[in-house]
N, C-alpha and C. Protein backbone atom coordinates (compact mmCIF):
# COMPACT_ATOMS: atom_id res chain seq x y z
N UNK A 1 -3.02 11.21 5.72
CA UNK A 1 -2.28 10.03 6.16
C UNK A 1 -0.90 10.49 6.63
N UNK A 2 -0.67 9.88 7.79
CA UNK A 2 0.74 10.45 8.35
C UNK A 2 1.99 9.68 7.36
N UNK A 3 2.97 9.66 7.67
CA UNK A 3 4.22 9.52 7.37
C UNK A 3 4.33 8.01 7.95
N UNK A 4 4.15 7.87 9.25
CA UNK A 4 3.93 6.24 9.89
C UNK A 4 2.89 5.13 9.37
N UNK A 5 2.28 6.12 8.91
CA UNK A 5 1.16 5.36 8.45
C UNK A 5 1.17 5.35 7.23
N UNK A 6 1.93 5.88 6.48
CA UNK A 6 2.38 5.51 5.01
C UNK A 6 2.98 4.74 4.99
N UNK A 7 4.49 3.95 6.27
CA UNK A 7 5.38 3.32 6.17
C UNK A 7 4.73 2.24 6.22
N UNK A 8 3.59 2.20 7.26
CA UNK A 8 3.08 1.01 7.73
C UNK A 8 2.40 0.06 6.59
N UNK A 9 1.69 1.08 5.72
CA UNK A 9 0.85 0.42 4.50
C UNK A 9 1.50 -0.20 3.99
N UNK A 10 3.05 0.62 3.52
CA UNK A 10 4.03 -0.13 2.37
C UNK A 10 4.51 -1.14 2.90
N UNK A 11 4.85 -1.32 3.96
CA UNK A 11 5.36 -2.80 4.91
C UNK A 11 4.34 -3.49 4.38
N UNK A 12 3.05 -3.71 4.96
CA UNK A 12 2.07 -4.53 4.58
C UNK A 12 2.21 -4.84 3.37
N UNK A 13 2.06 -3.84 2.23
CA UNK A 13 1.89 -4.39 0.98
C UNK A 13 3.24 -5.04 0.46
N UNK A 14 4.12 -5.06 0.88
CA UNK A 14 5.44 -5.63 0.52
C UNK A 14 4.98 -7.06 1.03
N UNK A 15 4.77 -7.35 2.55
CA UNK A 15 4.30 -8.33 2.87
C UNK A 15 3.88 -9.13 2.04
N UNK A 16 2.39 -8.92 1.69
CA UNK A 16 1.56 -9.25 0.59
C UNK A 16 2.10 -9.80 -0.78
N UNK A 17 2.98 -8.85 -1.27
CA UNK A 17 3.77 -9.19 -2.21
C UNK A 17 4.58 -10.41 -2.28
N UNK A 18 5.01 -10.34 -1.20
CA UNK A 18 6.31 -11.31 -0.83
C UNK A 18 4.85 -12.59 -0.79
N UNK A 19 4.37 -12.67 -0.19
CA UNK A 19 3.72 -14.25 -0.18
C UNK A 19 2.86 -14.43 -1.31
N UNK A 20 2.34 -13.61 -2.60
CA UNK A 20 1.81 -13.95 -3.73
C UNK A 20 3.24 -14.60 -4.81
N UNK A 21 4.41 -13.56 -4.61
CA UNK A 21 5.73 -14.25 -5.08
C UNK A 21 6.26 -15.50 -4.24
N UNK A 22 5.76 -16.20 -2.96
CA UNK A 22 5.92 -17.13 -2.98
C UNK A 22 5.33 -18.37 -3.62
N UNK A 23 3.49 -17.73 -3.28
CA UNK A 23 2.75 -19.13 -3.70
C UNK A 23 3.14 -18.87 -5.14
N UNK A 24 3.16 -17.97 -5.97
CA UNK A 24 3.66 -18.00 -7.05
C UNK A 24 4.89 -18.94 -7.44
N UNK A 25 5.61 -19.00 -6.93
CA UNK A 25 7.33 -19.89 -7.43
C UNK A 25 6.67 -21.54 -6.64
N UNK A 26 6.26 -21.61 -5.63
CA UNK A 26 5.82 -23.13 -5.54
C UNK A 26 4.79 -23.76 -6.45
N UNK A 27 3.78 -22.84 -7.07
CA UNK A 27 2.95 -23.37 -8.04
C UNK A 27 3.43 -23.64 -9.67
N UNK A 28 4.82 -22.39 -10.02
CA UNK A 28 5.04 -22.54 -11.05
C UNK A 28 5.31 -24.20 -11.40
N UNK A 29 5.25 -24.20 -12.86
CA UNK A 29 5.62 -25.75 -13.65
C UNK A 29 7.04 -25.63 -13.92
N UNK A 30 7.31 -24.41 -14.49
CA UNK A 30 8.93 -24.20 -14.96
C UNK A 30 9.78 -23.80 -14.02
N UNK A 31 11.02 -24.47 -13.96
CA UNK A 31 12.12 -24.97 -12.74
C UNK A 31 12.37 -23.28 -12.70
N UNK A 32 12.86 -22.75 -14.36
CA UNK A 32 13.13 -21.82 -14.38
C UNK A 32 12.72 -20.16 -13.93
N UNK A 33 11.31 -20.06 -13.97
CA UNK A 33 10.12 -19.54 -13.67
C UNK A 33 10.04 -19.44 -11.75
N UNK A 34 10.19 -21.09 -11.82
CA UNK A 34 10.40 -20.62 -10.33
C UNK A 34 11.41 -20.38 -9.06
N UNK A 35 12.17 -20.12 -9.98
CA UNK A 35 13.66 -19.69 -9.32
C UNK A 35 13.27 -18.25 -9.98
N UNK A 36 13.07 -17.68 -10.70
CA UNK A 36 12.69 -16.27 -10.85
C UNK A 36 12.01 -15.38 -9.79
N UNK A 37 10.29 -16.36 -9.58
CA UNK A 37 9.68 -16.01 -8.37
C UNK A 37 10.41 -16.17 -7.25
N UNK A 38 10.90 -17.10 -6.98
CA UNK A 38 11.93 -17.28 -5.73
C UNK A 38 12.66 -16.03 -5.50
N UNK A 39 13.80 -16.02 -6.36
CA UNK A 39 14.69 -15.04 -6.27
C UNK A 39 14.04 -13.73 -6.22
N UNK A 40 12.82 -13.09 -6.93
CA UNK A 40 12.04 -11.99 -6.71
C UNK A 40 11.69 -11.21 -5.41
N UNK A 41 11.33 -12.88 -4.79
CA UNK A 41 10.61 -13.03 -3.45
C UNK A 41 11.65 -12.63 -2.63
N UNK A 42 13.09 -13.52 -2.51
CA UNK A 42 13.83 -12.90 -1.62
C UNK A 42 14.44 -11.35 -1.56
N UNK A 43 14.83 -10.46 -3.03
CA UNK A 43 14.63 -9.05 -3.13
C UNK A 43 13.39 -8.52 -2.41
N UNK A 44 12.09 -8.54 -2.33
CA UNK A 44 11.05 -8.18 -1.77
C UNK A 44 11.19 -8.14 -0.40
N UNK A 45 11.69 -9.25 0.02
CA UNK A 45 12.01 -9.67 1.61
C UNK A 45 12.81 -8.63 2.05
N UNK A 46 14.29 -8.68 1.43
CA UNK A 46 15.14 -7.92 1.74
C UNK A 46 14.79 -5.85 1.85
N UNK A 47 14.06 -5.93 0.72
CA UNK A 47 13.38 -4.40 0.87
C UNK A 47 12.42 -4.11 2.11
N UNK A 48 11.67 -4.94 2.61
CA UNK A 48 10.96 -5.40 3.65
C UNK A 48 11.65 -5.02 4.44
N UNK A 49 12.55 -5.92 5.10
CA UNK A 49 13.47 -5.39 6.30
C UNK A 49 13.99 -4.38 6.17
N UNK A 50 14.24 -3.46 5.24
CA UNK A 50 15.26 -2.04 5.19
C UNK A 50 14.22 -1.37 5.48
N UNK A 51 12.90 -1.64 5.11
CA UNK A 51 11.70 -0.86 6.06
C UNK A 51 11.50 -0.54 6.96
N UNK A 52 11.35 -1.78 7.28
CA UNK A 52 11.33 -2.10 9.09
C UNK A 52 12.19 -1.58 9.67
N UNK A 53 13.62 -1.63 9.39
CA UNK A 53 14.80 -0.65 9.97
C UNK A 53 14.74 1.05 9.81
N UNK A 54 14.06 1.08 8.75
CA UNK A 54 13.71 2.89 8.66
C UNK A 54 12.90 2.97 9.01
N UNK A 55 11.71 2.12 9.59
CA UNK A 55 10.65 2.91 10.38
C UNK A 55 10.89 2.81 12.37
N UNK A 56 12.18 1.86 12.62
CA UNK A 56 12.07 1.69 13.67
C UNK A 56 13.29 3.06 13.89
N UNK A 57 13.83 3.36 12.99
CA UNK A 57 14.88 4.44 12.78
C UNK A 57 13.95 6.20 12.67
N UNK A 58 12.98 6.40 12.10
CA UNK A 58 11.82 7.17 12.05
C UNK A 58 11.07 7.33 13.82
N UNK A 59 10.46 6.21 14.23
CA UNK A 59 10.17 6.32 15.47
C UNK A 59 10.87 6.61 16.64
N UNK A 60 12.36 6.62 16.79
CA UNK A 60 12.91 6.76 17.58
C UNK A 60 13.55 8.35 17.46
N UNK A 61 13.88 8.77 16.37
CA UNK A 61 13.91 9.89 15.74
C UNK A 61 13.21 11.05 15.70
N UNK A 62 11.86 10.18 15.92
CA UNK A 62 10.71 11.76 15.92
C UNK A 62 9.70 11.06 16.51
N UNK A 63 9.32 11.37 17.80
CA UNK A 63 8.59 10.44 18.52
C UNK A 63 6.95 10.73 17.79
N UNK A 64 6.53 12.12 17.25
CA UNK A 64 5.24 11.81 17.09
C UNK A 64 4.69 10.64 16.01
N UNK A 65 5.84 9.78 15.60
CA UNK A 65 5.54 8.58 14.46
C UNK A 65 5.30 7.78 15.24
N UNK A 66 5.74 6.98 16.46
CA UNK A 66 5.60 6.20 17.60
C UNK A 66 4.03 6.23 17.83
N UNK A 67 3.74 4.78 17.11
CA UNK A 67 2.40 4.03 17.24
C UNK A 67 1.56 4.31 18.50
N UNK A 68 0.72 4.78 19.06
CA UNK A 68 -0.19 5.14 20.14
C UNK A 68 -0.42 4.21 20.65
């Protein structure tokens, strides 16, 4: 597995993450609980995009990462 294609997985699975920590905080019962998931969710998000910025920072950098 390349290096791009490692980044790419972890994007996805962050993805993933991020919308089980959403339906998670809209289903919770406890106010508290779901301001936890909430707030979780937006850390997740935020790691997300620093991804996306190091892989668009990676591709431009070393072209053989640049998606075919």
């Amino acid at each position: 597995m390349t290096i791009a294609s490692n980044v790419n997985q972890c994007i996805a699975t962050l993805k993933g993450i991020e919308a089980q920590l959403s339906s998670l905080a809209m289903n919770a019962q406890v106010d508290e609980v779901q301001k936890v998931f909430h707030e979780t969710m937006l850390v997740i998000h935020e790691i997300q995009r620093d991804m996306n910025k190091r892989k668009t920072e990676l591709e431009l950098e070393e072209p053989q990462y640049k998606p075919s």
